[in-house]
Protein backbone atom coordinates (compact mmCIF):
# COMPACT_ATOMS: atom_id res chain seq x y z
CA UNK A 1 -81.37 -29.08 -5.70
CA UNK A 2 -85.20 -29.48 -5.77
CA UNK A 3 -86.87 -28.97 -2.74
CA UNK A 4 -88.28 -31.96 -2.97
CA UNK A 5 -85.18 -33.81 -3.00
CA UNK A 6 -83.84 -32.04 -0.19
CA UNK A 7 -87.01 -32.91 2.21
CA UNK A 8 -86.32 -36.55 1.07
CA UNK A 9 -82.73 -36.17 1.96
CA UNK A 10 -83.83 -35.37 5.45
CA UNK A 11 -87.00 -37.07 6.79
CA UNK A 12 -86.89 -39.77 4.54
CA UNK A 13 -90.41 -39.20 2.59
CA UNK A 14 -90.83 -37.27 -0.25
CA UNK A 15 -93.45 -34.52 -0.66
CA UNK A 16 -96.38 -35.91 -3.52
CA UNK A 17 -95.75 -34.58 -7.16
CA UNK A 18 -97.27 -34.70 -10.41
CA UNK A 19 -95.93 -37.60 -12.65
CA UNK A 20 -93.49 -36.68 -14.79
CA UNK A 21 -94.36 -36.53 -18.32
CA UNK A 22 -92.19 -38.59 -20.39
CA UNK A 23 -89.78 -36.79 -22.58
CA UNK A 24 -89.86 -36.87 -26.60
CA UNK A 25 -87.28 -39.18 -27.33
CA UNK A 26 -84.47 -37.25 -28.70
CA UNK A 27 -81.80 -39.23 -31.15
CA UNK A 28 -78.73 -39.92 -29.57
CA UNK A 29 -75.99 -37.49 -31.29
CA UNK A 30 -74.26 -39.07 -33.62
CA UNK A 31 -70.43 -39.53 -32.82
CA UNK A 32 -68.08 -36.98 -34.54
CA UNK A 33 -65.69 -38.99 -36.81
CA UNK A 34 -62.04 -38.19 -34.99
CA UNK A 35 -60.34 -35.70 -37.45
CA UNK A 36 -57.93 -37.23 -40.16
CA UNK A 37 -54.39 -36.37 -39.07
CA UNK A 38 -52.73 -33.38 -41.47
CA UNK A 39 -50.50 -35.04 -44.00
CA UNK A 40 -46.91 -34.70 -43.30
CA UNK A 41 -45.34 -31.78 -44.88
CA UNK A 42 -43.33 -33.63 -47.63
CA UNK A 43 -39.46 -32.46 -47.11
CA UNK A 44 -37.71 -30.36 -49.69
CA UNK A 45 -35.98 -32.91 -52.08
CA UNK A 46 -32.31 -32.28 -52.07
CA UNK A 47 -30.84 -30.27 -54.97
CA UNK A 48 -29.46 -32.74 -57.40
CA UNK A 49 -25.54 -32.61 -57.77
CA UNK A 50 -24.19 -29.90 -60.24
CA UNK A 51 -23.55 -31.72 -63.80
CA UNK A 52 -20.06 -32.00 -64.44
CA UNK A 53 -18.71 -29.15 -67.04
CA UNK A 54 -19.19 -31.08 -70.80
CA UNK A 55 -16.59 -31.77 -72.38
CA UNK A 56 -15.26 -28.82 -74.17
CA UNK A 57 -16.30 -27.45 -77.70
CA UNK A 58 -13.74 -25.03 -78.20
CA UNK A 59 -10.18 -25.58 -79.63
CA UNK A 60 -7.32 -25.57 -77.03
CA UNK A 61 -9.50 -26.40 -74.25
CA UNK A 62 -9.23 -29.31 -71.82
CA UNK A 63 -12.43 -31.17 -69.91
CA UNK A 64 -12.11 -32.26 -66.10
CA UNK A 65 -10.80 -35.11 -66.12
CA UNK A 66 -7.85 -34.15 -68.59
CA UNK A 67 -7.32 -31.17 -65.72
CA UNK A 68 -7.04 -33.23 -63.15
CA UNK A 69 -4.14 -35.61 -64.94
CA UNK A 70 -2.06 -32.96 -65.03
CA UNK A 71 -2.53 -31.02 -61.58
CA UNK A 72 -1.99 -34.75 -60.13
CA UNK A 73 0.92 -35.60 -62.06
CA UNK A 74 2.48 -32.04 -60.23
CA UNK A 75 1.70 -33.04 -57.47
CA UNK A 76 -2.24 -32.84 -56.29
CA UNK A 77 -4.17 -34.87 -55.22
CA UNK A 78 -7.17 -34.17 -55.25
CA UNK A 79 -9.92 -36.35 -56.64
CA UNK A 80 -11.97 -34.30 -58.74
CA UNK A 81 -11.94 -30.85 -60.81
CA UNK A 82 -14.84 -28.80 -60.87
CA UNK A 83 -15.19 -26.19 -63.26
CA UNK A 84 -17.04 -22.77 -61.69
CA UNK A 85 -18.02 -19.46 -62.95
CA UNK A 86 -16.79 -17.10 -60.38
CA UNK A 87 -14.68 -14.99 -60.99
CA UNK A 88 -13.82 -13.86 -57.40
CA UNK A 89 -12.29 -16.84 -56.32
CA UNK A 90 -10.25 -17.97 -59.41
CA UNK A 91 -9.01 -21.08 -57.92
CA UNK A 92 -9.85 -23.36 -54.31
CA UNK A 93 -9.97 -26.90 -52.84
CA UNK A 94 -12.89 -27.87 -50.88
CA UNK A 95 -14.92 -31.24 -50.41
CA UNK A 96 -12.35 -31.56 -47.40
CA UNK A 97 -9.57 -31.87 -50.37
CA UNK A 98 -11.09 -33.97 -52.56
CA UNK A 99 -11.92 -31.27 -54.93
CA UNK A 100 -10.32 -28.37 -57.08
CA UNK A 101 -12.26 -25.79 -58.50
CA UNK A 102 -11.25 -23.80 -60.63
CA UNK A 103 -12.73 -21.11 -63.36
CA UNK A 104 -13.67 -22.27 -66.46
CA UNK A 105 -11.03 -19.83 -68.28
CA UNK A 106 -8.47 -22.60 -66.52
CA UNK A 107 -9.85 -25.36 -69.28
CA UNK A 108 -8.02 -23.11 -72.00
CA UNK A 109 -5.42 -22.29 -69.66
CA UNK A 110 -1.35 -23.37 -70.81
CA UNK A 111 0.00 -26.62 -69.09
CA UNK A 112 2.59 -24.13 -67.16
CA UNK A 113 -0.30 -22.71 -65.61
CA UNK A 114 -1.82 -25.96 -64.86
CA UNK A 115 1.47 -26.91 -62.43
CA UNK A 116 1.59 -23.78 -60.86
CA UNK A 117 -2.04 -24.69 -59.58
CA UNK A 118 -0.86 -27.78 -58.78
CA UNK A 119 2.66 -26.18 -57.12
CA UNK A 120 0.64 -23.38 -54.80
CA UNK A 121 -1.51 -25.25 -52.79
CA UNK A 122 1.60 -28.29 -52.51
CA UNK A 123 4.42 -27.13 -52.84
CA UNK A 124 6.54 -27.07 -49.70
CA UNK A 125 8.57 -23.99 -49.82
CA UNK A 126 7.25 -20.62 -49.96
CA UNK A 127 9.52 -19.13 -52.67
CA UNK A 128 8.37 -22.17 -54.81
CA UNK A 129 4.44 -21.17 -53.62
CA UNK A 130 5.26 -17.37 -54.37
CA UNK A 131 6.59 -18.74 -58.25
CA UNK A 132 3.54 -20.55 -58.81
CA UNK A 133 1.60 -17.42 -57.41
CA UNK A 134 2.99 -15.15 -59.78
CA UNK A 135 2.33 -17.33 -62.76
CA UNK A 136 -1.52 -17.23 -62.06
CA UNK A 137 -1.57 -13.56 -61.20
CA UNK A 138 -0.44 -13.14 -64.79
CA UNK A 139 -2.55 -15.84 -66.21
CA UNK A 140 -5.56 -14.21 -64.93
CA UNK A 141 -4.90 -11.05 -65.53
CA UNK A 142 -4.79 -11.60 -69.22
CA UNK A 143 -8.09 -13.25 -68.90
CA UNK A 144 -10.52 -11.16 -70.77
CA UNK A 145 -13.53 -9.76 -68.66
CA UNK A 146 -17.46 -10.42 -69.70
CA UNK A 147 -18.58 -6.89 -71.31
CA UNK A 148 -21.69 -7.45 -68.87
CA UNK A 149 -19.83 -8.71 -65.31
CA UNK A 150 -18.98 -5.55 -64.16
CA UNK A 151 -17.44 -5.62 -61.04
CA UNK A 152 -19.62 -4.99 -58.16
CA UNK A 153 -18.18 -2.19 -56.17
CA UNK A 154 -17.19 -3.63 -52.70
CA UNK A 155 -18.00 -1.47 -49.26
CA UNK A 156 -15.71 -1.19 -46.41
CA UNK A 157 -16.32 0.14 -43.20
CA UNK A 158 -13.22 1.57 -41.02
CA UNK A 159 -13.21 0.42 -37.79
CA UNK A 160 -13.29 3.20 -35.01
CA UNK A 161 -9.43 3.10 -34.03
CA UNK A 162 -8.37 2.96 -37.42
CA UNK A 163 -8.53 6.52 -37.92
CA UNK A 164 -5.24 7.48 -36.64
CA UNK A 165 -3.62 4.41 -38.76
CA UNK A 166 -4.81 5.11 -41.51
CA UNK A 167 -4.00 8.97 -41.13
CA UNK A 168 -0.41 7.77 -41.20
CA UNK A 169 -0.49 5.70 -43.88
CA UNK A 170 -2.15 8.36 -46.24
CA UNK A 171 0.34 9.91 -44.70
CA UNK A 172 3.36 8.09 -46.04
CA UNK A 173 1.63 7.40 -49.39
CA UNK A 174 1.37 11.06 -50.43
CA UNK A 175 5.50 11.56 -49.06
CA UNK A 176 6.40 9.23 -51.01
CA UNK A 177 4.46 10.10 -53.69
CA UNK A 178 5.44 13.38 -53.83
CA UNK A 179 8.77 12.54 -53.50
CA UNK A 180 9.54 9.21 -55.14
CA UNK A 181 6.94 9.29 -58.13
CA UNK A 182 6.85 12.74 -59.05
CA UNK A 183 2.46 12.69 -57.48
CA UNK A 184 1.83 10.42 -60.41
CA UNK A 185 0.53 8.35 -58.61
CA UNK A 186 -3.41 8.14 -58.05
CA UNK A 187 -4.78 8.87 -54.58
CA UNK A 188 -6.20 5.57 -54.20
CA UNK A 189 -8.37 3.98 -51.25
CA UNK A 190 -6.58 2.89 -48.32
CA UNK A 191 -8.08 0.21 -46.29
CA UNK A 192 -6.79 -1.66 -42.97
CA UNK A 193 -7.55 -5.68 -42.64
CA UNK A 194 -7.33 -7.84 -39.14
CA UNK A 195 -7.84 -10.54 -41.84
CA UNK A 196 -4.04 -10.75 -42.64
CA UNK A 197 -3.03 -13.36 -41.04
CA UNK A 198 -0.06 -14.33 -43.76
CA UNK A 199 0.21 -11.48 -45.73
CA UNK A 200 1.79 -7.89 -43.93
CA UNK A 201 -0.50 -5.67 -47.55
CA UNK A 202 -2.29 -5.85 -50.34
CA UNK A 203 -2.32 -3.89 -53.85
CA UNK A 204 -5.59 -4.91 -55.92
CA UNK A 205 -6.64 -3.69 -59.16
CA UNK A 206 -10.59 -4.27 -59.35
CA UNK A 207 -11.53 -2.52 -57.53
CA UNK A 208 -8.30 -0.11 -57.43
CA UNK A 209 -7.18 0.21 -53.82
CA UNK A 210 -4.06 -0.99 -51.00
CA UNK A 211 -4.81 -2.72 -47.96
CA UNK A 212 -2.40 -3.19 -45.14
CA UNK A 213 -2.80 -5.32 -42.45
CA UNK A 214 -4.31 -3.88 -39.33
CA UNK A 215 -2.15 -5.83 -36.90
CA UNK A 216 0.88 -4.85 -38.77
CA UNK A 217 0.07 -1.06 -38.16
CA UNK A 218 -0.53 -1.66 -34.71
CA UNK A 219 1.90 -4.22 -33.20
CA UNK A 220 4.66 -4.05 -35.79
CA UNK A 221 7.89 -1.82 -35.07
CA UNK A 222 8.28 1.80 -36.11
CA UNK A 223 8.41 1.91 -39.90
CA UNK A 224 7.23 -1.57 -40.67
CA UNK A 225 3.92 -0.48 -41.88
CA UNK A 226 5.55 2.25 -44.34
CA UNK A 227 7.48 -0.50 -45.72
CA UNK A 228 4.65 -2.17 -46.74
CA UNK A 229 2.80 0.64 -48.00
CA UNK A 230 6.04 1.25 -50.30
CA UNK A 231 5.98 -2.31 -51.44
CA UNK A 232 2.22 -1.78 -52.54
CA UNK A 233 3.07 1.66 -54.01
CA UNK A 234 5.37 0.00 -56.17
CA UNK A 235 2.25 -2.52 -57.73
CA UNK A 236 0.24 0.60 -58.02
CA UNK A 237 3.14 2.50 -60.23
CA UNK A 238 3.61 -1.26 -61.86
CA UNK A 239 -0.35 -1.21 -62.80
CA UNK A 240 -0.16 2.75 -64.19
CA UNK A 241 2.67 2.21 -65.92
CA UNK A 242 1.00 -0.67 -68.25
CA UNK A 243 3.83 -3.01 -66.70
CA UNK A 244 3.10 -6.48 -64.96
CA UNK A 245 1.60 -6.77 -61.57
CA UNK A 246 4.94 -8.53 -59.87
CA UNK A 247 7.85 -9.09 -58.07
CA UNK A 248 9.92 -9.07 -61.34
CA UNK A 249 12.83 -7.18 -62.25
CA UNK A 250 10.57 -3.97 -62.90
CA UNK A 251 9.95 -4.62 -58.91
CA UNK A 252 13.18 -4.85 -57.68
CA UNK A 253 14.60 -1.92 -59.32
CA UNK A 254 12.50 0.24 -58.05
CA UNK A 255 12.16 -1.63 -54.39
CA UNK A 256 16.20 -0.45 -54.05
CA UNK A 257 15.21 2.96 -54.99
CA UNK A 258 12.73 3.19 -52.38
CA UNK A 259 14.27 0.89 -49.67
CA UNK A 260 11.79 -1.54 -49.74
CA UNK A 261 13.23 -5.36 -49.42
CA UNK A 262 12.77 -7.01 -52.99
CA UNK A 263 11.05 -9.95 -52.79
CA UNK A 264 7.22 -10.47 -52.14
CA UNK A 265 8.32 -11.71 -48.81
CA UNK A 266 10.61 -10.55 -45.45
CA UNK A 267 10.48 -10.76 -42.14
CA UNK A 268 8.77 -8.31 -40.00
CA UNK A 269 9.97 -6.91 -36.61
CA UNK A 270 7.44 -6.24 -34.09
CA UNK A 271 6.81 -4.12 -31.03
CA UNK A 272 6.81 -7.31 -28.78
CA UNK A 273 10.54 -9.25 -29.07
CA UNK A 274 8.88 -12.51 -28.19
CA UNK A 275 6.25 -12.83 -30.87
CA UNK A 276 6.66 -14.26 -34.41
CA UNK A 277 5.67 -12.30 -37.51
């Protein structure tokens, strides 16, 4: 504050001071246009819906919709086929159960085959399931590979208490081996899964390997687990010996050599009395 002003605040006069000289007028400023709003990102249009297979071009084959007759008339019913190229899962229902897919090799595949698609996922017993099984195991394993999809090698970790488990089960593969098989056999992988939940083992043959089922090692009674690994030793010698992958005669003979019960299936025993295998 001036001092001026302040003396006028006070006494109520104002001490004399030259006039003001009058300012150069100055243009007012002009007012700043308010920015444009940003354009609205434009969302990502949604992938159009996968084309349905074309009819097919090849002798033998079958299109979708000549698929799905037959699965229905077995017994699906589902709404759709979709024909996939993956080869890891060979066959699946999704869309909530609307649809099957299925490889595309299963549009040249025979009308048995067909029905035992149909029969695994609704069939109501589990020896009929286990039929229908078999009959695609062999169906794809005839199915000739791409020279160029070779299979990508798959990594498993072990999990930190496995160790001991799967100690014994190398354990009981090289006995057996050794005594059974003459060490034919290859040394394979060994692998534990706690993703079992129907299934006590596992033989596969790409890439070569067993798996057994982690809770079956450690809550199932004393010798349960070397049952199973017998079971899947048998597959193995089934797959060196050039001979189907199954539970066919081939299967069962040996299964009674080696004790092993001769069906895919049995009933498992476990540690606790109470608790259903």
């Amino acid at each position: 504050m001036k001092i001026g002003d302040l003396l006028l605040d006070l006494f109520g006069f104002e001490e004399p001071r030259a006039a003001p000289q009058p300012e150069p007028h100055a243009p007012e400023p002009r007012a700043r246009a308010a920015p444009r709003p940003e354009p609205r990102a434009k969302a990502a249009p949604r992938p159009a819906p996968r084309a349905p297979r074309p009819e097919p071009k090849r002798p033998g084959e079958r299109g979708a919709d000549e698929v799905l007759g037959i699965v229905r008339r077995a017994g699906g019913a589902w709404e759709r086929v979709v024909f996939t190229s993956n080869r890891r899962i060979m066959a699946s229902v999704a869309n909530r159960g609307r649809d099957l897919r299925l490889n595309e090799a299963f549009a040249a595949a025979p009308r048995e085959v067909l029905v035992a698609v149909a029969e695994l996922f609704s069939a109501r017993t589990a020896r009929k399931r286990e039929r229908a099984r078999e009959a695609l195991r062999r169906f794809i394993a005839q199915i000739p590979r791409a020279p160029d999809a070779a299979p990508r090698p798959r990594t498993r970790r072990a999990a930190a208490g496995d160790r001991a488990q799967l100690a014994r089960m190398q354990a009981e593969f090289d006995r057996v081996n050794a005594d059974r098989f003459g060490g034919a056999l290859p040394r394979v992988p060994i692998h534990l899964s706690g993703r079992m939940k129907r299934r006590n083992g596992h033989f596969s043959v790409t890439p070569l390997e067993i798996v057994i089922s982690r809770r079956l090692c450690a809550q199932g009674a004393a010798g349960e687990a070397e049952h199973t690994m017998r079971h899947e030793m048998i597959h193995l010698w089934q797959h060196v010996e050039g001979l189907p992958v199954d539970h066919g005669p081939a299967f069962r003979k040996m299964a009674r050599r080696l004790d092993v019960h001769p069906r895919a299936t049995r009933s498992v025993e476990w540690m606790d009395k109470d608790r259903r295998g």
